[in-house]
PDB file of N, CA and C in Angstrom:
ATOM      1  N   UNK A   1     -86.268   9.043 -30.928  1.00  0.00           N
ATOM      2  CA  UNK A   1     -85.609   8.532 -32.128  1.00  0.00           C
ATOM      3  C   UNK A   1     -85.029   7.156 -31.804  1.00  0.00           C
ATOM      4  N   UNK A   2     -85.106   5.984 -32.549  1.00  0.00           N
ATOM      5  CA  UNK A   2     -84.487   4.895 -32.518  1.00  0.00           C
ATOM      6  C   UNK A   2     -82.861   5.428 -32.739  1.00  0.00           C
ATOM      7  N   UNK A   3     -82.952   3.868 -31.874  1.00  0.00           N
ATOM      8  CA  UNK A   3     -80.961   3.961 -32.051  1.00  0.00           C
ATOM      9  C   UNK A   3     -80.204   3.545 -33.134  1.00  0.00           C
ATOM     10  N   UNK A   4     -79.744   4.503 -32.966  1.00  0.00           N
ATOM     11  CA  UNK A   4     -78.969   3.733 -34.758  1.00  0.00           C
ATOM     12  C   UNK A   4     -78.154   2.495 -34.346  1.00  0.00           C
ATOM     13  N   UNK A   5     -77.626   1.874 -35.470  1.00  0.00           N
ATOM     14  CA  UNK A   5     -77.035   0.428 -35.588  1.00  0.00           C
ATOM     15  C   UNK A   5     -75.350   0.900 -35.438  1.00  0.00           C
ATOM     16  N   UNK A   6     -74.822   2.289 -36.120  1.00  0.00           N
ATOM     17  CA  UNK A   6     -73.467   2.917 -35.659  1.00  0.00           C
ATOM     18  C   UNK A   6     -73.559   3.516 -34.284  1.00  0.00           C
ATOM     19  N   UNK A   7     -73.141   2.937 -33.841  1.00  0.00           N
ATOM     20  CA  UNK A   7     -72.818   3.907 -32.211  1.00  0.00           C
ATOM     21  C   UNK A   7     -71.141   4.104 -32.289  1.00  0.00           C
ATOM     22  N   UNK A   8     -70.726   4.688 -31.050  1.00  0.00           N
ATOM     23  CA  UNK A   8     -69.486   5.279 -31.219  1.00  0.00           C
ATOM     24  C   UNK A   8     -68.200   4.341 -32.324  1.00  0.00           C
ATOM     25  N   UNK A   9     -67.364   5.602 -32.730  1.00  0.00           N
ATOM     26  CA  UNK A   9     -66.336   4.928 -33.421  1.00  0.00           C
ATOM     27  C   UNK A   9     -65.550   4.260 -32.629  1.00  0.00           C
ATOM     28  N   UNK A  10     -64.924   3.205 -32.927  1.00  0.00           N
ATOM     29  CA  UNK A  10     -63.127   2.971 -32.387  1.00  0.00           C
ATOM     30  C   UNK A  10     -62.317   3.522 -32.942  1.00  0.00           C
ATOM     31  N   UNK A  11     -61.329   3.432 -32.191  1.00  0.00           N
ATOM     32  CA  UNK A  11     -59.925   4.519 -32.626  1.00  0.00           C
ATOM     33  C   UNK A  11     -59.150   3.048 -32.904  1.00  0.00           C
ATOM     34  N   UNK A  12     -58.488   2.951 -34.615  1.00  0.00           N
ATOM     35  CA  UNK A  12     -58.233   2.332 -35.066  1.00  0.00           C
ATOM     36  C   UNK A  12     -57.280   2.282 -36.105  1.00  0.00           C
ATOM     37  N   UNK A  13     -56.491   1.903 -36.407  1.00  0.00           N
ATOM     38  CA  UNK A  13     -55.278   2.095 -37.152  1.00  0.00           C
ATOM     39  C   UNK A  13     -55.894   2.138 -38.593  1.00  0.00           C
ATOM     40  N   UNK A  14     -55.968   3.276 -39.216  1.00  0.00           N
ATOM     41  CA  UNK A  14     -57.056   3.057 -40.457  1.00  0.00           C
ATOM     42  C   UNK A  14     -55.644   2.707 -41.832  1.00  0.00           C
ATOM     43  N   UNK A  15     -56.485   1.871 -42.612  1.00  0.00           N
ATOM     44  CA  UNK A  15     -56.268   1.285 -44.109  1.00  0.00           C
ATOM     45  C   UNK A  15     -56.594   2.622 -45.003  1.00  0.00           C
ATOM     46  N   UNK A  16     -55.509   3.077 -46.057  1.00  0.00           N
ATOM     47  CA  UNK A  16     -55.993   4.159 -47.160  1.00  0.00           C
ATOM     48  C   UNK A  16     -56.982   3.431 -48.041  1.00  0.00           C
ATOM     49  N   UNK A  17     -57.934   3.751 -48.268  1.00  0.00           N
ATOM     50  CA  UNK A  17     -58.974   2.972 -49.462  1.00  0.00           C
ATOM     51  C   UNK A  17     -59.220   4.130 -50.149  1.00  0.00           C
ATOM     52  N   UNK A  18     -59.775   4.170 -51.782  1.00  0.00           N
ATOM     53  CA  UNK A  18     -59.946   5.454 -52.559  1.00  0.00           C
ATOM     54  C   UNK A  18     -61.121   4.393 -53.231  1.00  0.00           C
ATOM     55  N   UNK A  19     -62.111   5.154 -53.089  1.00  0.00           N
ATOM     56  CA  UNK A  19     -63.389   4.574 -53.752  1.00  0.00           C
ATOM     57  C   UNK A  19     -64.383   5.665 -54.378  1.00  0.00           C
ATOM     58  N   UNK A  20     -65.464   5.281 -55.203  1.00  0.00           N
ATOM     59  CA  UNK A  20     -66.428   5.933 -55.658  1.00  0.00           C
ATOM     60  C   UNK A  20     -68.109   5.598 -55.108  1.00  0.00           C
ATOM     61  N   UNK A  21     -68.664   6.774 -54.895  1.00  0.00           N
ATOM     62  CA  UNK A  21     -69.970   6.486 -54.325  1.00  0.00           C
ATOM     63  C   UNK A  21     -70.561   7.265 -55.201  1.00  0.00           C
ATOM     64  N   UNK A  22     -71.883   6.614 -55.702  1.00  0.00           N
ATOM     65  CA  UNK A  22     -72.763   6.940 -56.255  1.00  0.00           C
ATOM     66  C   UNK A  22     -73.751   8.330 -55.592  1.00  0.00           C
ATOM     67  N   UNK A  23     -74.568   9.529 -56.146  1.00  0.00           N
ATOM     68  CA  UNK A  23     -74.269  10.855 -55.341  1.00  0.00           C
ATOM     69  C   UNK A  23     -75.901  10.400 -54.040  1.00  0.00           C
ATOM     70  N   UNK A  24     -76.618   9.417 -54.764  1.00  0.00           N
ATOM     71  CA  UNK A  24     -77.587   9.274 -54.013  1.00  0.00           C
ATOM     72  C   UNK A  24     -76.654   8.504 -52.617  1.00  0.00           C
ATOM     73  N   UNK A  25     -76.040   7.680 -52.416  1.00  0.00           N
ATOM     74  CA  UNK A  25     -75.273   6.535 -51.536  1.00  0.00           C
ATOM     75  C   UNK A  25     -74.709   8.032 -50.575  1.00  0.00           C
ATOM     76  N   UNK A  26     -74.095   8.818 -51.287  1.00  0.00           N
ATOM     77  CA  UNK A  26     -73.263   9.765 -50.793  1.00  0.00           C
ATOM     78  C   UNK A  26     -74.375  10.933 -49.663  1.00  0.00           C
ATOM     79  N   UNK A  27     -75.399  11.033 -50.543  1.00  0.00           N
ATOM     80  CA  UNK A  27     -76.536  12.005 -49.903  1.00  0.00           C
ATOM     81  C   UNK A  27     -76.861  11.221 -48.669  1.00  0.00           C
ATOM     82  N   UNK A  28     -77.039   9.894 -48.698  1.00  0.00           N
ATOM     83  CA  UNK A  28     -77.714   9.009 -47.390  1.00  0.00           C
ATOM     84  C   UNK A  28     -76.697   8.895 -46.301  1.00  0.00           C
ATOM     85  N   UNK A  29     -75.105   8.945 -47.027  1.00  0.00           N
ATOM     86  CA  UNK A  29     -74.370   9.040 -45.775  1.00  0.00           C
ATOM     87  C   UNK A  29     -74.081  10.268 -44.643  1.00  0.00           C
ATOM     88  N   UNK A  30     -74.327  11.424 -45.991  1.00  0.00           N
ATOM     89  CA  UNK A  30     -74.165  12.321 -44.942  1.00  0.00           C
ATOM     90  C   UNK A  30     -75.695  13.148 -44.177  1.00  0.00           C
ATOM     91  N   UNK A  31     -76.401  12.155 -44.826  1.00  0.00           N
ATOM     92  CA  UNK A  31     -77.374  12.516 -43.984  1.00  0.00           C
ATOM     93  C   UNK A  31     -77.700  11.326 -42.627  1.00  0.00           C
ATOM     94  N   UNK A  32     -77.384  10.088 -42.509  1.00  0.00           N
ATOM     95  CA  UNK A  32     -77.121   9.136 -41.884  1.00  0.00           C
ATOM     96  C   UNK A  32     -76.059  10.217 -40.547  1.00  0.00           C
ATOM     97  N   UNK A  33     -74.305  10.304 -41.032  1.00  0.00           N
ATOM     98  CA  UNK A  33     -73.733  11.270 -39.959  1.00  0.00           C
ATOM     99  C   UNK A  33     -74.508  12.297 -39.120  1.00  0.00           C
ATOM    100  N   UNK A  34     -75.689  13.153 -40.086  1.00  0.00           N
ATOM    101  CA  UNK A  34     -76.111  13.786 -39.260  1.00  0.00           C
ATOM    102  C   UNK A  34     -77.355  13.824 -38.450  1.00  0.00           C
ATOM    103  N   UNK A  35     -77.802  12.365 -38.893  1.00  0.00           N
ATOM    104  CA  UNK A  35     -78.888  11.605 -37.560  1.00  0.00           C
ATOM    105  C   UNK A  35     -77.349  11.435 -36.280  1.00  0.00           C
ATOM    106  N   UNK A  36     -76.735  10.594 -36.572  1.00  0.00           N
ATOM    107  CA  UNK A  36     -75.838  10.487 -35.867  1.00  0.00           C
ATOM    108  C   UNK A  36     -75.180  11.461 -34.753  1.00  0.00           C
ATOM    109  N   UNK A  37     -74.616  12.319 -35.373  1.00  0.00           N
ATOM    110  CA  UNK A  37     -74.639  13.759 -34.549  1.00  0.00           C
ATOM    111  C   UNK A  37     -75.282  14.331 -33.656  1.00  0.00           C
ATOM    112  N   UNK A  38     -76.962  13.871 -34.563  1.00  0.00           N
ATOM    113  CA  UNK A  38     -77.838  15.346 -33.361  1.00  0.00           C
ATOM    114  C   UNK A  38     -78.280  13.827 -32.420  1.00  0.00           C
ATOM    115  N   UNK A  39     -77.638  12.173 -32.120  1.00  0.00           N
ATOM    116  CA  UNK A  39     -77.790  11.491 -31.549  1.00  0.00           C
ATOM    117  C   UNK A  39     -76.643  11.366 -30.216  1.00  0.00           C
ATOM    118  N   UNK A  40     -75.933  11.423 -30.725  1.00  0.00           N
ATOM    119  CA  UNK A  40     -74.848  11.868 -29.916  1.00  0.00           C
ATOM    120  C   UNK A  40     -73.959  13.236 -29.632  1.00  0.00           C
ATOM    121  N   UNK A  41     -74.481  14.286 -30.051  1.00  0.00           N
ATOM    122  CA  UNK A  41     -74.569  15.525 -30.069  1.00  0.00           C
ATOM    123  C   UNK A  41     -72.866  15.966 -30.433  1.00  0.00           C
ATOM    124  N   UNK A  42     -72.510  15.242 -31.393  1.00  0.00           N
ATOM    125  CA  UNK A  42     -71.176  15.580 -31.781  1.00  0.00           C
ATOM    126  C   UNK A  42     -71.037  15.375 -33.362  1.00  0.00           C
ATOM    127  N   UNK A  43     -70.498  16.504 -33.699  1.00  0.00           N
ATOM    128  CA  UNK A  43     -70.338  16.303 -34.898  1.00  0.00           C
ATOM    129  C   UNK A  43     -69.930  15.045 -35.356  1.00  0.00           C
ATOM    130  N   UNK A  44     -69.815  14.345 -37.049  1.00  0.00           N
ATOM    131  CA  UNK A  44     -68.888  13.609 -37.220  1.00  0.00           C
ATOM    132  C   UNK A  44     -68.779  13.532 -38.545  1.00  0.00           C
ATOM    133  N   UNK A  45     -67.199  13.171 -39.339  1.00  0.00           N
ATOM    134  CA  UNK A  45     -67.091  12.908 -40.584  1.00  0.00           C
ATOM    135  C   UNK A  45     -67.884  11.976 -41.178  1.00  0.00           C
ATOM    136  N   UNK A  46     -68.683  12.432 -42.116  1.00  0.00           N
ATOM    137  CA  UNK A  46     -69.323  11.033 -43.379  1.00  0.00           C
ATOM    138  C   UNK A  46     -68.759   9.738 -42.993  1.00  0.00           C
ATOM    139  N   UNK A  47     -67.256  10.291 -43.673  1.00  0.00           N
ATOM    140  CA  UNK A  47     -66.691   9.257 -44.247  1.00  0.00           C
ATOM    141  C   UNK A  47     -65.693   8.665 -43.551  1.00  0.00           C
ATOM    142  N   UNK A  48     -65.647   8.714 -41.964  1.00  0.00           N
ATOM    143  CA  UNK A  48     -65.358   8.108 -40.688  1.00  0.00           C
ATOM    144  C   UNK A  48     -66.943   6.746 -40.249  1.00  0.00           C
ATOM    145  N   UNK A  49     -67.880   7.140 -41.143  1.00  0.00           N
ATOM    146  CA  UNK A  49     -69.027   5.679 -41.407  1.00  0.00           C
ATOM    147  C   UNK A  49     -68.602   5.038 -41.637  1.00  0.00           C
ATOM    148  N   UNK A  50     -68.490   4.984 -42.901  1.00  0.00           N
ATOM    149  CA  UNK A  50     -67.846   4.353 -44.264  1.00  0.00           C
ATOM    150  C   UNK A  50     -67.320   2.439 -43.763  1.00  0.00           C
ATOM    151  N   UNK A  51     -66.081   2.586 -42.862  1.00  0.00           N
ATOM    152  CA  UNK A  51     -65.609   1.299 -42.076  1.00  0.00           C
ATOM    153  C   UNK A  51     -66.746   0.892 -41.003  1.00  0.00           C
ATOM    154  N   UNK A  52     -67.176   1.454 -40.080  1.00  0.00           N
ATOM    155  CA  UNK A  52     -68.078   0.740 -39.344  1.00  0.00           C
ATOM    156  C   UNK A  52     -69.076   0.406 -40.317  1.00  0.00           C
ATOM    157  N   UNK A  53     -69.273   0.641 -41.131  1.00  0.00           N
ATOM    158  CA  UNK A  53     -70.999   0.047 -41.995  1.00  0.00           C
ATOM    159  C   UNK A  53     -70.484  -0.593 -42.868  1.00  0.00           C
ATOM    160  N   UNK A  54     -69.435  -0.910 -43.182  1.00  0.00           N
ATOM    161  CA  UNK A  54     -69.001  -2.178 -44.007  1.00  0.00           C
ATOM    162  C   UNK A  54     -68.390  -3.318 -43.089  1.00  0.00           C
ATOM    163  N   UNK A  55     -68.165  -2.680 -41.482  1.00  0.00           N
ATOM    164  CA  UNK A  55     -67.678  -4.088 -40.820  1.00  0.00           C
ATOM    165  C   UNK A  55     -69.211  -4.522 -40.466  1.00  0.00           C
ATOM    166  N   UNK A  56     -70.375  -3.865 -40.077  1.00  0.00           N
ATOM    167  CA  UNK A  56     -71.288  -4.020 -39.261  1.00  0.00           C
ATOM    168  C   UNK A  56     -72.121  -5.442 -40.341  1.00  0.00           C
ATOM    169  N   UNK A  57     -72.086  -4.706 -41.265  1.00  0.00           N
ATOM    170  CA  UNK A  57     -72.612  -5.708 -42.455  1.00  0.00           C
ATOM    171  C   UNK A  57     -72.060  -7.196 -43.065  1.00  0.00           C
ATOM    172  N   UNK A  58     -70.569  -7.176 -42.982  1.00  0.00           N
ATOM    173  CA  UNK A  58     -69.804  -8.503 -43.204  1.00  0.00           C
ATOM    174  C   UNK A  58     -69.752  -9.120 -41.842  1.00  0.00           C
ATOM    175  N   UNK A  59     -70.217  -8.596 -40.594  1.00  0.00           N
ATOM    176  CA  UNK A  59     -70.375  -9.561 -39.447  1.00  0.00           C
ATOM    177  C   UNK A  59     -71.208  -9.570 -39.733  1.00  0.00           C
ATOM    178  N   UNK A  60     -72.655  -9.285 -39.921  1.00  0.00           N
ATOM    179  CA  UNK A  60     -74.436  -9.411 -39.931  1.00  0.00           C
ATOM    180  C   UNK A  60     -74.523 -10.524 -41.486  1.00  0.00           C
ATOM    181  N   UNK A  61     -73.534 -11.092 -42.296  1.00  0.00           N
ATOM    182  CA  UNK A  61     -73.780 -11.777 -43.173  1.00  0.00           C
ATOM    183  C   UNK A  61     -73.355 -13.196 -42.827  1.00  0.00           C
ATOM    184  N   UNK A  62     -74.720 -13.983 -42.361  1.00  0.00           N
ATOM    185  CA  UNK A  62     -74.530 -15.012 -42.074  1.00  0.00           C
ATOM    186  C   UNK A  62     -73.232 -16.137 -43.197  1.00  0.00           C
ATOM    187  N   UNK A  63     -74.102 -15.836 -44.319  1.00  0.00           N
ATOM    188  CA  UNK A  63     -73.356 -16.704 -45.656  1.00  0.00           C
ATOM    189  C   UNK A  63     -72.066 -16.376 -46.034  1.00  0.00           C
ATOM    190  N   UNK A  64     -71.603 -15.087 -45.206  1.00  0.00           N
ATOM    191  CA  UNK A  64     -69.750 -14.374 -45.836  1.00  0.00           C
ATOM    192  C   UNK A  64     -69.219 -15.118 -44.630  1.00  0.00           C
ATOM    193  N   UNK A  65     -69.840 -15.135 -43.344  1.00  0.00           N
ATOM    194  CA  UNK A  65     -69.143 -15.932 -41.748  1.00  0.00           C
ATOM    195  C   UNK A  65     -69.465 -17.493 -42.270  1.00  0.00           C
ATOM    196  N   UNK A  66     -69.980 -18.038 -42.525  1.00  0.00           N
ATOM    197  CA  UNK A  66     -69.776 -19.538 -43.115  1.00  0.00           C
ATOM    198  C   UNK A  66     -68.586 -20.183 -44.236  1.00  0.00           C
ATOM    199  N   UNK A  67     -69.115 -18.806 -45.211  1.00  0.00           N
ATOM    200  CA  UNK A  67     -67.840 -19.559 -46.658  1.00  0.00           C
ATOM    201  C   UNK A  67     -66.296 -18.502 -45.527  1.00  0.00           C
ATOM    202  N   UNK A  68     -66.454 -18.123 -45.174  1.00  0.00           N
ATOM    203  CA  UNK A  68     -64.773 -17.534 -44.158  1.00  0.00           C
ATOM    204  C   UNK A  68     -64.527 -18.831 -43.232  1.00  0.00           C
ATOM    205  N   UNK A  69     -65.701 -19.764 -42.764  1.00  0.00           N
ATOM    206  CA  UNK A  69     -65.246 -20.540 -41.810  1.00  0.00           C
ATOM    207  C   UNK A  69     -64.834 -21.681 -42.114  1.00  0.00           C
ATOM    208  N   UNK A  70     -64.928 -21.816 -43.358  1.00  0.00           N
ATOM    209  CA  UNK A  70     -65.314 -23.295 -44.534  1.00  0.00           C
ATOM    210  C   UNK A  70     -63.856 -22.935 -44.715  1.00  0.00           C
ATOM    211  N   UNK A  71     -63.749 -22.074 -46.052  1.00  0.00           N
ATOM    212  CA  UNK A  71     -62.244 -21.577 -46.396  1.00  0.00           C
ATOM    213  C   UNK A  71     -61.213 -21.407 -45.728  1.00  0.00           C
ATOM    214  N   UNK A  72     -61.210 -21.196 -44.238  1.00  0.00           N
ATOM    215  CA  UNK A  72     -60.131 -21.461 -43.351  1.00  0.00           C
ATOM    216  C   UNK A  72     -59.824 -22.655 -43.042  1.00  0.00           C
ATOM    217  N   UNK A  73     -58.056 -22.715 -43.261  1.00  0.00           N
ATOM    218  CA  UNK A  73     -58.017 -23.917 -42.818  1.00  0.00           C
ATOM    219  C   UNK A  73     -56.660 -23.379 -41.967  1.00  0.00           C
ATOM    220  N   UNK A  74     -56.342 -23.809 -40.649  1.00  0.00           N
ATOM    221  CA  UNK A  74     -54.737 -23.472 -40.211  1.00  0.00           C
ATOM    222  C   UNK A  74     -53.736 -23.491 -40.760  1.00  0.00           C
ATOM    223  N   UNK A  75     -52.937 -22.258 -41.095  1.00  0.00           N
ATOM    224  CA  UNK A  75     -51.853 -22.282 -41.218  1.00  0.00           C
ATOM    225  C   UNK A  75     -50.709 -23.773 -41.264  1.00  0.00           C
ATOM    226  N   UNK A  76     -49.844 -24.214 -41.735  1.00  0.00           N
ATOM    227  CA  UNK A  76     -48.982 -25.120 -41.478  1.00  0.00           C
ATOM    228  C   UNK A  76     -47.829 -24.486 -40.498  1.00  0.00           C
ATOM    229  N   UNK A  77     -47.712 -25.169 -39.531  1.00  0.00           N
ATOM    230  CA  UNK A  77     -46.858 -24.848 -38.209  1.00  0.00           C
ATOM    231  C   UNK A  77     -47.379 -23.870 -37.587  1.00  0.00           C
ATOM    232  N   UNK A  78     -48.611 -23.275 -37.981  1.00  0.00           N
ATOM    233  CA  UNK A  78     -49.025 -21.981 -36.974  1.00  0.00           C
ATOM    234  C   UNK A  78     -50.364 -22.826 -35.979  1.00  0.00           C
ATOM    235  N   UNK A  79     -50.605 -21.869 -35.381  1.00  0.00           N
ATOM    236  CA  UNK A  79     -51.674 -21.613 -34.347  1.00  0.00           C
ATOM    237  C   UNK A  79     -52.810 -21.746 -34.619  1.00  0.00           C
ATOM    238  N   UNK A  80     -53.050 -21.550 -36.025  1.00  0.00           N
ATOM    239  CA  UNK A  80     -54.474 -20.887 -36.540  1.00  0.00           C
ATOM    240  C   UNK A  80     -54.717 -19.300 -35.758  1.00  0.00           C
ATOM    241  N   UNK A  81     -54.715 -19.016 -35.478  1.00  0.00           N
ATOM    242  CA  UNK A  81     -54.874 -17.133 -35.004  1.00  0.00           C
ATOM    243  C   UNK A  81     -54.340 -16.460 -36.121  1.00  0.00           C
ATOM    244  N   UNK A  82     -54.337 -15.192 -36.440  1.00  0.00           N
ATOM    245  CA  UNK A  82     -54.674 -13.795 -36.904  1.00  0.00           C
ATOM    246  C   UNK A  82     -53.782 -13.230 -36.707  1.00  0.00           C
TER     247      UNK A  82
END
């Protein structure tokens, strides 16, 4: 089996988000978790995906990392850092 593009989670201070998924989006995720699973032979929540496949994708978008690099400009009296 190819490797999937999610490999392990980070342990991460999670954000509450409340969203809606369409039931097909919903069927692919939890069938996605359970490629995942019998890949790493551990169970895992759906919807513990959910953040890695929306960070994996806004880093993999060349044109969202350009207009973010354009639109930044430093802080006044700061560092520029995060």
């Amino acid at each position: 089996m190819p490797k999937l593009k999610i490999g392990a989670l980070p342990d991460d201070r999670p954000v509450k988000v409340t969203t809606e998924l369409s039931a097909r989006v919903h069927r692919d995720l939890v069938a996605y978790a359970e490629a995942l699973a019998r890949e790493n032979g551990q169970p895992i929540d759906p919807l513990k995906l959910i953040a890695p496949m929306l960070a994996r994708f806004m880093a993999s978008d060349r044109a969202f990392a350009k207009a973010r690099r354009v639109g930044q400009a430093p802080r006044a009296g700061g560092d520029g850092t995060d």
